[in-house]
Structures are given as structure tokens and as C-alpha cells.
PDB file of N, CA and C in Angstrom:
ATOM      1  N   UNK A   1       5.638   2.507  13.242  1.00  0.00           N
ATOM      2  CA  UNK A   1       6.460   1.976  12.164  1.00  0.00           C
ATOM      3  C   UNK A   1       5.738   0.765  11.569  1.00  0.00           C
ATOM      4  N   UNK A   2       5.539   1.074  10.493  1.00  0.00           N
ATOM      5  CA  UNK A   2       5.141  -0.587   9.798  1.00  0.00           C
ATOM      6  C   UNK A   2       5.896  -1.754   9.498  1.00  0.00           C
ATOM      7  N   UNK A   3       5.712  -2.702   8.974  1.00  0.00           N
ATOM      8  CA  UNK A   3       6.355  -3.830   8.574  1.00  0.00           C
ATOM      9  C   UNK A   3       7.474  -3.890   7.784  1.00  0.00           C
ATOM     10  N   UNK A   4       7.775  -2.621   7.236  1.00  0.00           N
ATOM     11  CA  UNK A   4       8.652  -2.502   6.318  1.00  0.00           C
ATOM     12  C   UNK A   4       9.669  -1.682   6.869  1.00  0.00           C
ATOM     13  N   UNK A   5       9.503  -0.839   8.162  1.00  0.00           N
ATOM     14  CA  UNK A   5      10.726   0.125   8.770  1.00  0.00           C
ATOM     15  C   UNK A   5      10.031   1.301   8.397  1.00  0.00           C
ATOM     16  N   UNK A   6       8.544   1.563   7.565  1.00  0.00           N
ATOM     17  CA  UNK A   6       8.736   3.098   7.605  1.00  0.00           C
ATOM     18  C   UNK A   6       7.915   3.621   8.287  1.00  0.00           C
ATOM     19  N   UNK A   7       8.533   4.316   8.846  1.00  0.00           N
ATOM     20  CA  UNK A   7       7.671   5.687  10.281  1.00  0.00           C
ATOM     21  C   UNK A   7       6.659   6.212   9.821  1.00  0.00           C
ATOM     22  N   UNK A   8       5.909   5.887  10.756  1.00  0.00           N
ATOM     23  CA  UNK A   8       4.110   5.861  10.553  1.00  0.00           C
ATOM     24  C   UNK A   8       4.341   7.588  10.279  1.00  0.00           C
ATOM     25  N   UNK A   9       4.994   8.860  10.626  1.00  0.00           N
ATOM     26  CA  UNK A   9       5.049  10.045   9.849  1.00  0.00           C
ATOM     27  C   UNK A   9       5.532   9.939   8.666  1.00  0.00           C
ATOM     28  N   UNK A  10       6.178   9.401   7.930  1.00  0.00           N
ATOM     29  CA  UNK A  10       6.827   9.150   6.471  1.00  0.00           C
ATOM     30  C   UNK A  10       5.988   8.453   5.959  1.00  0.00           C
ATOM     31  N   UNK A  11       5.021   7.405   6.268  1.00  0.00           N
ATOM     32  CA  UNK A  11       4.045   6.816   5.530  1.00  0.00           C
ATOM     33  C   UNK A  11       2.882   7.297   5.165  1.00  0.00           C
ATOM     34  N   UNK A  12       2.106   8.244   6.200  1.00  0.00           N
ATOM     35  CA  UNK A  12       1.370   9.570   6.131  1.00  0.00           C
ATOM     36  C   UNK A  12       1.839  10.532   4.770  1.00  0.00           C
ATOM     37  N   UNK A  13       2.954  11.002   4.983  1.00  0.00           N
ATOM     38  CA  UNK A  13       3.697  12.136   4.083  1.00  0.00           C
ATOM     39  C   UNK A  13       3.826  11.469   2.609  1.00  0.00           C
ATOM     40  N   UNK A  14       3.808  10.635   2.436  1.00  0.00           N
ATOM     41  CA  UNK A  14       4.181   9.663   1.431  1.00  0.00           C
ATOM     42  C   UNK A  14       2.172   9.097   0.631  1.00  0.00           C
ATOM     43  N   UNK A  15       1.748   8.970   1.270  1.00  0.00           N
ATOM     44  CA  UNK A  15       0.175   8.363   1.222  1.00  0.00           C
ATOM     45  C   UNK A  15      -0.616   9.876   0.765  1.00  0.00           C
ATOM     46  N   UNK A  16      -0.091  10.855   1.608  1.00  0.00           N
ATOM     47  CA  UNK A  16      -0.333  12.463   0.882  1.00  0.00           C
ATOM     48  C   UNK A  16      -0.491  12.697  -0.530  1.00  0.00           C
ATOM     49  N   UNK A  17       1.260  12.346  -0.665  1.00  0.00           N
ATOM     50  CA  UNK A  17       1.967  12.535  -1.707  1.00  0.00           C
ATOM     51  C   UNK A  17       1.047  12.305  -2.608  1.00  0.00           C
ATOM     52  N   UNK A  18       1.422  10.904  -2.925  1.00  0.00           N
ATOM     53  CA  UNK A  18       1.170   9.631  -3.628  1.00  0.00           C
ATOM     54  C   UNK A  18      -0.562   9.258  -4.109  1.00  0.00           C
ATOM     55  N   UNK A  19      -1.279  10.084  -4.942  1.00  0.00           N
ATOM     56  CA  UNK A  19      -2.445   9.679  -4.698  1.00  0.00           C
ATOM     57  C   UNK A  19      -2.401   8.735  -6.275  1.00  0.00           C
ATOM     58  N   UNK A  20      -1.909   8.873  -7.024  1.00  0.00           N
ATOM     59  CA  UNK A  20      -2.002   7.817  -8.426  1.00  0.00           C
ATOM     60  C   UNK A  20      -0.341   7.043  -8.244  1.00  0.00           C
ATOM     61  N   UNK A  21      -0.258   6.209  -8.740  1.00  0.00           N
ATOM     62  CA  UNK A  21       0.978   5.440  -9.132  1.00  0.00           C
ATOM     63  C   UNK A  21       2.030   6.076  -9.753  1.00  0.00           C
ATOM     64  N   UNK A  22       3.268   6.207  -9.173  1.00  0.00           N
ATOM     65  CA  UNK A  22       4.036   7.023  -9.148  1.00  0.00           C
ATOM     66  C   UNK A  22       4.717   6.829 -10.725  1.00  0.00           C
ATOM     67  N   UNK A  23       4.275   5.713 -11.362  1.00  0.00           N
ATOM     68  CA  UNK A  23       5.044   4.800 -12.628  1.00  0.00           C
ATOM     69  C   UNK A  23       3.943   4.963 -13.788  1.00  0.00           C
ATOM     70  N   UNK A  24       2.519   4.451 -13.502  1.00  0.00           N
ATOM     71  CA  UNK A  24       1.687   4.608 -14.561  1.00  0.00           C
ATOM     72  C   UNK A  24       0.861   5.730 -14.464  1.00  0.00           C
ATOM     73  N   UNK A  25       0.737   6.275 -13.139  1.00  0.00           N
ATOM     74  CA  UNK A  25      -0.318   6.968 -13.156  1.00  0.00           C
ATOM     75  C   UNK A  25      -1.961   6.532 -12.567  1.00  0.00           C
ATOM     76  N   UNK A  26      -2.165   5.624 -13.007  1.00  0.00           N
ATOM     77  CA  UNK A  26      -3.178   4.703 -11.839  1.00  0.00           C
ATOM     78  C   UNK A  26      -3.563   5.357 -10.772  1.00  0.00           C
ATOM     79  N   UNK A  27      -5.225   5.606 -10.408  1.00  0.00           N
ATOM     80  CA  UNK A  27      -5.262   6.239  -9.317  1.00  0.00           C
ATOM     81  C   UNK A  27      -5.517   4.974  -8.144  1.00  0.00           C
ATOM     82  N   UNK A  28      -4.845   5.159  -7.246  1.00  0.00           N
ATOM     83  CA  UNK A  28      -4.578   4.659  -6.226  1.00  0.00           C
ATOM     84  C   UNK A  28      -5.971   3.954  -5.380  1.00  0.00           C
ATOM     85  N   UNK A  29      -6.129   2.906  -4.690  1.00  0.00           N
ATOM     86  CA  UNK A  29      -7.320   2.223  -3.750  1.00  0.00           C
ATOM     87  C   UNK A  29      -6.543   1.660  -2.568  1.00  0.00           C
ATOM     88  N   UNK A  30      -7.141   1.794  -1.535  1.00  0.00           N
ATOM     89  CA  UNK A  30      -6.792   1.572   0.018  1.00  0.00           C
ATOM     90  C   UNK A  30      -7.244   0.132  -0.221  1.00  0.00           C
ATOM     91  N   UNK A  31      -8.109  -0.461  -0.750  1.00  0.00           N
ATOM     92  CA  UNK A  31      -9.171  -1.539  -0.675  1.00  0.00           C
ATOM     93  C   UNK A  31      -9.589  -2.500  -1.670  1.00  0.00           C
ATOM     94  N   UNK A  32      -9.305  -3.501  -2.212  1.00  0.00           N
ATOM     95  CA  UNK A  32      -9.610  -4.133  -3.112  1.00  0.00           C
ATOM     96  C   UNK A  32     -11.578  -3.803  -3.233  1.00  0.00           C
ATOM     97  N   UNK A  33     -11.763  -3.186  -4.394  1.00  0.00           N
ATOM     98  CA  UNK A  33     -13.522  -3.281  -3.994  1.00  0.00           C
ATOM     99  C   UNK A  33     -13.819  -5.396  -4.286  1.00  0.00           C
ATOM    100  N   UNK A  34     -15.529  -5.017  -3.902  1.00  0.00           N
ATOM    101  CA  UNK A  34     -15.852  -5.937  -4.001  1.00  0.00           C
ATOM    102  C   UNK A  34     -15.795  -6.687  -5.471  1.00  0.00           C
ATOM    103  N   UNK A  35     -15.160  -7.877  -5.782  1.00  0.00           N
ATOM    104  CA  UNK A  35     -15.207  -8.336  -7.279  1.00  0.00           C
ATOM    105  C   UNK A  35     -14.432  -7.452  -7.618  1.00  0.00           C
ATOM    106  N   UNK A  36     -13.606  -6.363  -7.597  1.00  0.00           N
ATOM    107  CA  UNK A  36     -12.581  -6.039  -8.253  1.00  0.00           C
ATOM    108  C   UNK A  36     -11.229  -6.309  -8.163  1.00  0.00           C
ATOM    109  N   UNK A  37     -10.454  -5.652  -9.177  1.00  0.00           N
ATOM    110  CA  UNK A  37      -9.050  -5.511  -9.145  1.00  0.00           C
ATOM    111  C   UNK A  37      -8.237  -5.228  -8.647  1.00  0.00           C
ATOM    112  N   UNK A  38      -6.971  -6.520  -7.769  1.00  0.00           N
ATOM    113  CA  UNK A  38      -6.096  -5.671  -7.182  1.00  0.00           C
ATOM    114  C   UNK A  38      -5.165  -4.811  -7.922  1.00  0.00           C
ATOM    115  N   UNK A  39      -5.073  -4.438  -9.246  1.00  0.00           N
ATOM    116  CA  UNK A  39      -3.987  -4.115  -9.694  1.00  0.00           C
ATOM    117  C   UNK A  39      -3.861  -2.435  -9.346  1.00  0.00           C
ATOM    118  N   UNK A  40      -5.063  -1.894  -8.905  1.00  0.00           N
ATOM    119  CA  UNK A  40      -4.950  -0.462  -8.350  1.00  0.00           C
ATOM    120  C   UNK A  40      -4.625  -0.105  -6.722  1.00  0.00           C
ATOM    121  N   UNK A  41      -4.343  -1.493  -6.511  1.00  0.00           N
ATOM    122  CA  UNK A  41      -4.391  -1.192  -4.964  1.00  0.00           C
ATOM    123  C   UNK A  41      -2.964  -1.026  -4.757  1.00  0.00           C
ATOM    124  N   UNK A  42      -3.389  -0.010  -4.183  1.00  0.00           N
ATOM    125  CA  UNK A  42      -1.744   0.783  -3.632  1.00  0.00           C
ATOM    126  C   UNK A  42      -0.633  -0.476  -2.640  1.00  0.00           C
ATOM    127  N   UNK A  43       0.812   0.538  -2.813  1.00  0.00           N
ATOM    128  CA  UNK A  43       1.264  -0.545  -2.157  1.00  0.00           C
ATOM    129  C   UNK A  43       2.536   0.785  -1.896  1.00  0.00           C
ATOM    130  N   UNK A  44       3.131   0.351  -1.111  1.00  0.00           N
ATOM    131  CA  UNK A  44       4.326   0.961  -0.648  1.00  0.00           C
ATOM    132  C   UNK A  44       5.811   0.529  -1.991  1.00  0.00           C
ATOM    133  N   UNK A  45       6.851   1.247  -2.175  1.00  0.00           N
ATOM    134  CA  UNK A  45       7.619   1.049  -2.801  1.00  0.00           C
ATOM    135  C   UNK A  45       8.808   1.664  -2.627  1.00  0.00           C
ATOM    136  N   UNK A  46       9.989   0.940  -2.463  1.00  0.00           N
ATOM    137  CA  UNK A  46      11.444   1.464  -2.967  1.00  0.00           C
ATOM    138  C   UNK A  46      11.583   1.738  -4.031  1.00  0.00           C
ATOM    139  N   UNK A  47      12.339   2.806  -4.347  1.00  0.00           N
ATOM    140  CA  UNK A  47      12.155   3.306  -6.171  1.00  0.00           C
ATOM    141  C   UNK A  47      13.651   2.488  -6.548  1.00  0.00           C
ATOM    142  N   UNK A  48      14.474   2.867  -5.245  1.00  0.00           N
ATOM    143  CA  UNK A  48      16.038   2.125  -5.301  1.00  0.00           C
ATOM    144  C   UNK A  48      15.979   1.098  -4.774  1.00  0.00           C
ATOM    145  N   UNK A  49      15.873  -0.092  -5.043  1.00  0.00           N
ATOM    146  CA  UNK A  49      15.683  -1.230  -4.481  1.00  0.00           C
ATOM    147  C   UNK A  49      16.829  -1.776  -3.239  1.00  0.00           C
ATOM    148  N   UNK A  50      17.003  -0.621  -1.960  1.00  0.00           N
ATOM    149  CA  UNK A  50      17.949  -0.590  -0.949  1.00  0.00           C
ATOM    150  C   UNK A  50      17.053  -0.710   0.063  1.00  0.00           C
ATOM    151  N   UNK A  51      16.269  -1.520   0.655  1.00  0.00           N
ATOM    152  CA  UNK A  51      14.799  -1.575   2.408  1.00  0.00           C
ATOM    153  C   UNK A  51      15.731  -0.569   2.687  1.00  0.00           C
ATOM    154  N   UNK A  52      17.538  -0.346   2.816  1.00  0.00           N
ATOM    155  CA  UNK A  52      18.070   0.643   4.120  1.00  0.00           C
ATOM    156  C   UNK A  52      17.906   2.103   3.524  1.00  0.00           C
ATOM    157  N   UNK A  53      16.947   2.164   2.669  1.00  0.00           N
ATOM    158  CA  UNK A  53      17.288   3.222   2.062  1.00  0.00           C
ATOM    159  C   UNK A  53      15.541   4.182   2.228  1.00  0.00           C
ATOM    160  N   UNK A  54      15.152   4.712   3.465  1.00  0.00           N
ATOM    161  CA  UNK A  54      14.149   4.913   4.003  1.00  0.00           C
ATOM    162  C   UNK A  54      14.136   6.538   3.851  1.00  0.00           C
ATOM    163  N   UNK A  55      13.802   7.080   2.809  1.00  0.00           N
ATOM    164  CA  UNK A  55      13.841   8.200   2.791  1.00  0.00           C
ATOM    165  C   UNK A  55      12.314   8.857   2.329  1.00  0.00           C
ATOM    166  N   UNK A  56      11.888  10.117   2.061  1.00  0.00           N
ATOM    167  CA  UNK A  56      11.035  10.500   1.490  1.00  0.00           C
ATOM    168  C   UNK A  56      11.338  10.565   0.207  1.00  0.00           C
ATOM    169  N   UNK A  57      12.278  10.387  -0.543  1.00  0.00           N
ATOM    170  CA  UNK A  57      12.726  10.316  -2.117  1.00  0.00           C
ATOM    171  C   UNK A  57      13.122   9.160  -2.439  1.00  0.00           C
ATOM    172  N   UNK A  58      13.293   7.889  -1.706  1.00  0.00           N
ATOM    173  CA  UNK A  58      13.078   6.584  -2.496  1.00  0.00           C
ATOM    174  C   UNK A  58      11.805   5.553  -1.779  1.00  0.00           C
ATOM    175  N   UNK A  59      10.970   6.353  -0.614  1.00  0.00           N
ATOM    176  CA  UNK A  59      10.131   5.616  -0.695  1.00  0.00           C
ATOM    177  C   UNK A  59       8.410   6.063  -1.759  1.00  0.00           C
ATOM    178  N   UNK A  60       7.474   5.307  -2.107  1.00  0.00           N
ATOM    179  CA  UNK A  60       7.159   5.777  -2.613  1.00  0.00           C
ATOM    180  C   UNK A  60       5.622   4.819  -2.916  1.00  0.00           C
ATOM    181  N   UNK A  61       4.505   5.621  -3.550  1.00  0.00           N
ATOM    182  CA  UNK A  61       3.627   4.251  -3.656  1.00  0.00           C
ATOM    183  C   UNK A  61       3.253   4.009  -5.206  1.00  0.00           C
ATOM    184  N   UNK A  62       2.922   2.819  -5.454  1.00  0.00           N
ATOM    185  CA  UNK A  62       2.694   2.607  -6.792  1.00  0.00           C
ATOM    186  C   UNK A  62       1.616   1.435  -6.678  1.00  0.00           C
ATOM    187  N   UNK A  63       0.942   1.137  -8.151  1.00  0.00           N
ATOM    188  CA  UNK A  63       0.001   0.224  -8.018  1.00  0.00           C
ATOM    189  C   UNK A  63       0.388  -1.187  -7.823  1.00  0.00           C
ATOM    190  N   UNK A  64      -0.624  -2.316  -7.772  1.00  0.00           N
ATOM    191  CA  UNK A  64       0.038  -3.297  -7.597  1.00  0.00           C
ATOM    192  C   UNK A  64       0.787  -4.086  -8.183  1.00  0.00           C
ATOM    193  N   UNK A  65       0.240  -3.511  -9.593  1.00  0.00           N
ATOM    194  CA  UNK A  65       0.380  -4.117 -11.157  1.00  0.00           C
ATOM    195  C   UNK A  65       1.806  -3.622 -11.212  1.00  0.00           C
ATOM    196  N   UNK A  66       2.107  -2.639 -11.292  1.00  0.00           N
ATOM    197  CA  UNK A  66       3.452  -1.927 -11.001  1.00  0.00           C
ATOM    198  C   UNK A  66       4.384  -2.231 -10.560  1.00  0.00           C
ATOM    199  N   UNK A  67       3.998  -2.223  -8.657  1.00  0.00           N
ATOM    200  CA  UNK A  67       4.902  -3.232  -8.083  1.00  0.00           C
ATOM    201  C   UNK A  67       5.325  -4.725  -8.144  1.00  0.00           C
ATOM    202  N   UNK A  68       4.289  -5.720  -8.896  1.00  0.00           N
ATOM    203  CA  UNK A  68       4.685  -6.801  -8.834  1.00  0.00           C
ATOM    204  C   UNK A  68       5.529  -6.833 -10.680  1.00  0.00           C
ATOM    205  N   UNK A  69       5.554  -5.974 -11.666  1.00  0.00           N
ATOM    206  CA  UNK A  69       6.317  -6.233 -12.215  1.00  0.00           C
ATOM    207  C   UNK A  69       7.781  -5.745 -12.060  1.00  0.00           C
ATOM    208  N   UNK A  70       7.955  -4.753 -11.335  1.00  0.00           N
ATOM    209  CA  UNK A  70       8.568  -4.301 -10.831  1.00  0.00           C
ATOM    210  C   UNK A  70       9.656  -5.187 -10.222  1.00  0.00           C
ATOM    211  N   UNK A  71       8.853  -5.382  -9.196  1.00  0.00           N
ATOM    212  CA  UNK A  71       9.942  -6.372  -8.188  1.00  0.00           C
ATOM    213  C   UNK A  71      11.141  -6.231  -7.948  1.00  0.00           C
ATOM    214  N   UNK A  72      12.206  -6.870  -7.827  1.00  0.00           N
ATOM    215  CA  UNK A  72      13.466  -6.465  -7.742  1.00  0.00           C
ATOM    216  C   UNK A  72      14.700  -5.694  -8.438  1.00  0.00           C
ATOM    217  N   UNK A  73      14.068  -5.640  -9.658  1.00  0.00           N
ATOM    218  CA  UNK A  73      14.551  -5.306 -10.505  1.00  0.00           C
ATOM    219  C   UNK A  73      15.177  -3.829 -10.524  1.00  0.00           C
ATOM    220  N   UNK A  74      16.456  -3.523 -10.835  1.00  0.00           N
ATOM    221  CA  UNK A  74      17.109  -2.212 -10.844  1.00  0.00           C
ATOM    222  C   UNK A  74      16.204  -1.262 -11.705  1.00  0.00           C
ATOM    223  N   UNK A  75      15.488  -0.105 -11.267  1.00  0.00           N
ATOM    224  CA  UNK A  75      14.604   1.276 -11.716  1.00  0.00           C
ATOM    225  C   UNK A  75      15.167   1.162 -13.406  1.00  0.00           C
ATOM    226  N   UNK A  76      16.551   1.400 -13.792  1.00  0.00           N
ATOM    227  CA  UNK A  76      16.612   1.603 -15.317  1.00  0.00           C
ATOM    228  C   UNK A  76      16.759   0.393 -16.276  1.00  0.00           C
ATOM    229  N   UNK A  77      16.690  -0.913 -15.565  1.00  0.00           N
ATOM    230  CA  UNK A  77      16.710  -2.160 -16.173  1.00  0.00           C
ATOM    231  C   UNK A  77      15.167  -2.485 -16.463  1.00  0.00           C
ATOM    232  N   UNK A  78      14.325  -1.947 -15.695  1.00  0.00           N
ATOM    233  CA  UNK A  78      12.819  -2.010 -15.287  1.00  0.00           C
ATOM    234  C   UNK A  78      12.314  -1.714 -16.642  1.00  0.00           C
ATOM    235  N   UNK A  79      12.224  -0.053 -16.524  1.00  0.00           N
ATOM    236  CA  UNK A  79      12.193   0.315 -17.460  1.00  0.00           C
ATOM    237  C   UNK A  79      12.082   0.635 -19.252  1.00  0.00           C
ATOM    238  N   UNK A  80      13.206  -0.314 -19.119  1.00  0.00           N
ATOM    239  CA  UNK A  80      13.406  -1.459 -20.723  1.00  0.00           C
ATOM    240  C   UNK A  80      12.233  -2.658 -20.616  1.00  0.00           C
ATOM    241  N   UNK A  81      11.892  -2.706 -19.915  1.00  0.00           N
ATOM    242  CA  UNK A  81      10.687  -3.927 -19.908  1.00  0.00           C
ATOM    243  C   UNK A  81       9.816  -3.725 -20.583  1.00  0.00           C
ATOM    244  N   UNK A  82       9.430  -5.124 -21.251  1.00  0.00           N
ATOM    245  CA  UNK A  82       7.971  -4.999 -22.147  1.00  0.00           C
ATOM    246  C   UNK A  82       6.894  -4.711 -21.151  1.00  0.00           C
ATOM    247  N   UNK A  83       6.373  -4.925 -20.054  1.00  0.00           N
ATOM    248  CA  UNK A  83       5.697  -4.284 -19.278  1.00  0.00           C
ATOM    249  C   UNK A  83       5.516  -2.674 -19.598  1.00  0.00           C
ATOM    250  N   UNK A  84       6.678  -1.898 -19.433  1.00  0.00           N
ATOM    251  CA  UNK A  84       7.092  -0.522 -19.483  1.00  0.00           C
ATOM    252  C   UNK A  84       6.475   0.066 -20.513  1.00  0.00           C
ATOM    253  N   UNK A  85       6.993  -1.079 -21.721  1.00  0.00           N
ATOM    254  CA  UNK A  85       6.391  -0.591 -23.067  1.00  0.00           C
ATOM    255  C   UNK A  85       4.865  -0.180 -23.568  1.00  0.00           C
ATOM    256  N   UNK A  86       4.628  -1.524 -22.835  1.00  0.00           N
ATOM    257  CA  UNK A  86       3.295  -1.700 -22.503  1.00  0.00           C
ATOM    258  C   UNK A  86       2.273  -0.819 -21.766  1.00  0.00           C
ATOM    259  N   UNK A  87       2.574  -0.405 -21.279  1.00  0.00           N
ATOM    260  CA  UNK A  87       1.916   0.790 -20.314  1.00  0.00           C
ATOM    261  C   UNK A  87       2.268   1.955 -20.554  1.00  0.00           C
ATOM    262  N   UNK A  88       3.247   2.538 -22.023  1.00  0.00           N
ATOM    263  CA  UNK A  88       3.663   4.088 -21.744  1.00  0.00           C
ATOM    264  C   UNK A  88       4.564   4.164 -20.478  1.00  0.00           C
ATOM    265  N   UNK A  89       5.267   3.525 -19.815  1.00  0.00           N
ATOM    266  CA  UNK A  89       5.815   4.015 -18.984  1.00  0.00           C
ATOM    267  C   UNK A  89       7.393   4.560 -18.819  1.00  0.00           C
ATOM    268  N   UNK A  90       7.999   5.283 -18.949  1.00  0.00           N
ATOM    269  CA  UNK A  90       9.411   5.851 -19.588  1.00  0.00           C
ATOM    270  C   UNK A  90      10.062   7.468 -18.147  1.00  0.00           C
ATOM    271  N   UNK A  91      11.106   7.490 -18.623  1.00  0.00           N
ATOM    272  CA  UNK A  91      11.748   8.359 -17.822  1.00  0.00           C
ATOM    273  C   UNK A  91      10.824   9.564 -17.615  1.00  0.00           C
ATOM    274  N   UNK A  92      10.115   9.630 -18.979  1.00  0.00           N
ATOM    275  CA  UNK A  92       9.296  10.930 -19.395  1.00  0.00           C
ATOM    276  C   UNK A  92       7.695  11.218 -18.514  1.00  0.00           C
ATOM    277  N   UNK A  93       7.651  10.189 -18.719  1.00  0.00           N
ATOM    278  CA  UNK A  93       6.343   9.610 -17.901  1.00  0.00           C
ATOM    279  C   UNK A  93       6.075   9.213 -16.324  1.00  0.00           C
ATOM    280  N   UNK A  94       6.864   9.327 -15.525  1.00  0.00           N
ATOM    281  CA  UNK A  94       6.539   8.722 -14.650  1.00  0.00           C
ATOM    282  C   UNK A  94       6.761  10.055 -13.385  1.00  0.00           C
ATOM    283  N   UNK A  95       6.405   9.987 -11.807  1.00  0.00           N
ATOM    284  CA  UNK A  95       6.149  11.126 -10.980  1.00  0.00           C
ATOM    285  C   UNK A  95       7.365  11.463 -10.814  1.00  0.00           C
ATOM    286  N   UNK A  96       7.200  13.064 -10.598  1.00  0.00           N
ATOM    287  CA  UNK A  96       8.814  13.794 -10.290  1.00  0.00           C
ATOM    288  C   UNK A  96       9.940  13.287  -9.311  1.00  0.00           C
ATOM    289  N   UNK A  97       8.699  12.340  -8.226  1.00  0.00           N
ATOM    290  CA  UNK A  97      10.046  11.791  -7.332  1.00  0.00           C
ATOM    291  C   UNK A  97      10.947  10.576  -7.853  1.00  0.00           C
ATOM    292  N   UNK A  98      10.215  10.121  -8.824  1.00  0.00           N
ATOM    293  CA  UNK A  98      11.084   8.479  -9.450  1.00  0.00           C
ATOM    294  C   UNK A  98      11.976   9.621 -10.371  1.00  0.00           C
ATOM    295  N   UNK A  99      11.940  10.777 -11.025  1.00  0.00           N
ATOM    296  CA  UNK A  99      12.586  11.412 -12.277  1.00  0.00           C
ATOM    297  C   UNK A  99      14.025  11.469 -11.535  1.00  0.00           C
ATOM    298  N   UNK A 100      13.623  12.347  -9.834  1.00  0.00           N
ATOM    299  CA  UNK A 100      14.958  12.951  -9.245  1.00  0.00           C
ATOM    300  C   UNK A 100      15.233  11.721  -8.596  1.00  0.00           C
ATOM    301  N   UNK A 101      15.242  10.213  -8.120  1.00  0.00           N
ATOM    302  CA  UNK A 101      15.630   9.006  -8.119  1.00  0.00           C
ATOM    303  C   UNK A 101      17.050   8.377  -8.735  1.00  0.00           C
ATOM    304  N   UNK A 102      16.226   9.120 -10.188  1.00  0.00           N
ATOM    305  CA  UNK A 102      17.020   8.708 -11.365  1.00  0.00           C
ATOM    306  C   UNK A 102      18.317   9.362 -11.708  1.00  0.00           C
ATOM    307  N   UNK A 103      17.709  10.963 -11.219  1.00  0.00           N
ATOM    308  CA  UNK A 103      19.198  12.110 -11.025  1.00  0.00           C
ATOM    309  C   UNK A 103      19.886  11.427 -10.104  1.00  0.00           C
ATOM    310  N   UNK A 104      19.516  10.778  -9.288  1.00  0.00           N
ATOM    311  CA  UNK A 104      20.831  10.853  -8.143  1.00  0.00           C
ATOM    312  C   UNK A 104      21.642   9.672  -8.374  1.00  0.00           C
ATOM    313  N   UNK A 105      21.083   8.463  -9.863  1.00  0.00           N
ATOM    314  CA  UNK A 105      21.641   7.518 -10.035  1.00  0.00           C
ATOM    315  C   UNK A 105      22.537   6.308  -8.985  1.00  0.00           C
ATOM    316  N   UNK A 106      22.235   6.407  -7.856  1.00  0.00           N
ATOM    317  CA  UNK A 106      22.491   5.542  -7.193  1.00  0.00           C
ATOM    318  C   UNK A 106      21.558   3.931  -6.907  1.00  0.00           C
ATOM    319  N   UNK A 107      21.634   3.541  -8.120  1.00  0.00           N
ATOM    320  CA  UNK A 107      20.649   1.667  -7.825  1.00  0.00           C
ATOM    321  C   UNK A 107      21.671   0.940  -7.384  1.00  0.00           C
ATOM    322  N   UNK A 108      21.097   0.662  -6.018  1.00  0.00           N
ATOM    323  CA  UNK A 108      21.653  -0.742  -6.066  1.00  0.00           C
ATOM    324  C   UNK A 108      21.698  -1.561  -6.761  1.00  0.00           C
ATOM    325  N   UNK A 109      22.654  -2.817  -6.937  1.00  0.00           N
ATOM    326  CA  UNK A 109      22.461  -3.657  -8.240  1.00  0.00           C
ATOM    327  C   UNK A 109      21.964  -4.622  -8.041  1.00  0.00           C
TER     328      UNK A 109
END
């Protein structure tokens, strides 16, 4: 289990998954290279911003750039963000598991 509660098999299954950013698309880095950018470096993510909510459909990985605008913020409040705008990023756009996230409409607030 990692630092966050998720089972080293769900983090595997998920790291599978997950090879670009589940939001922009970004392909994913284990590793900051040398002199580069963290903004591709993967990171673990709640799509529903619930830690108790440890599933294979709200956990998820995205870049860093992603996650730190991201942050706490409720998935369809996010969304509306000039960030969002900024990047193409929309209901339309983003990986099938954030789409069915969105079907099941349950954000915490």
C-alpha cells in the first residue's frame, strides 16, 4: 500500500491503465529527466476528490501540471477553469474513466 491507501495491486492496474494524463493527454514520466520538466511527471489522482473513495474508477493518474491545477477542486467546477480552457481540456476531451466519473455524478463538495 502506498502513502495514499492505494494497494500496491490497484496502483499496478492503474499505472497499466494510465500511460498519458487522463485530463490532457500528456504522455506520462516516472522521472523528472535531467534539466527537465516536472509538469509530465505522473502522479496519482482522485478524479472525486473523496482519499475514501479508493476505487479503480476514481483513482487515476494525471500529469503534474494537471494535478496541481487541479487540486481540490470539485471535477465540474475544474473544468470551467481558465487552465481547462487553456489546454483543450472539456468533458469531450478527457480519458473514458474521468467521462464515466462524471456519469456517476457523485463529487464531493
Amino acid at each position: 500500500m502506498n502513502r495514499w491507501g492505494i494497494p500496491d495491486c490497484l496502483e499496478r492496474e492503474i499505472k497499466e491503465r494510465d500511460k498519458t494524463c487522463i485530463y490532457c493527454g500528456r504522455e506520462l514520466v516516472e522521472k523528472v529527466p535531467p534539466h527537465g520538466s516536472r509538469k509530465s511527471l505522473a502522479t496519482s489522482e482522485h478524479i472525486i476528490n473523496d482519499a475514501r473513495i479508493v476505487t479503480r474508477e476514481n483513482i487515476a493518474r494525471c500529469c503534474s501540471a494537471c494535478n496541481s491545477s487541479k487540486g481540490t477542486k470539485r471535477l465540474t467546477d475544474w473544468m470551467k477553469s481558465r487552465y481547462c480552457k487553456e489546454h483543450g481540456i472539456n468533458k469531450d476531451s478527457v480519458a473514458d474513466v474521468v467521462k464515466e466519473a462524471r456519469k456517476m455524478g457523485c463529487e464531493a463538495p
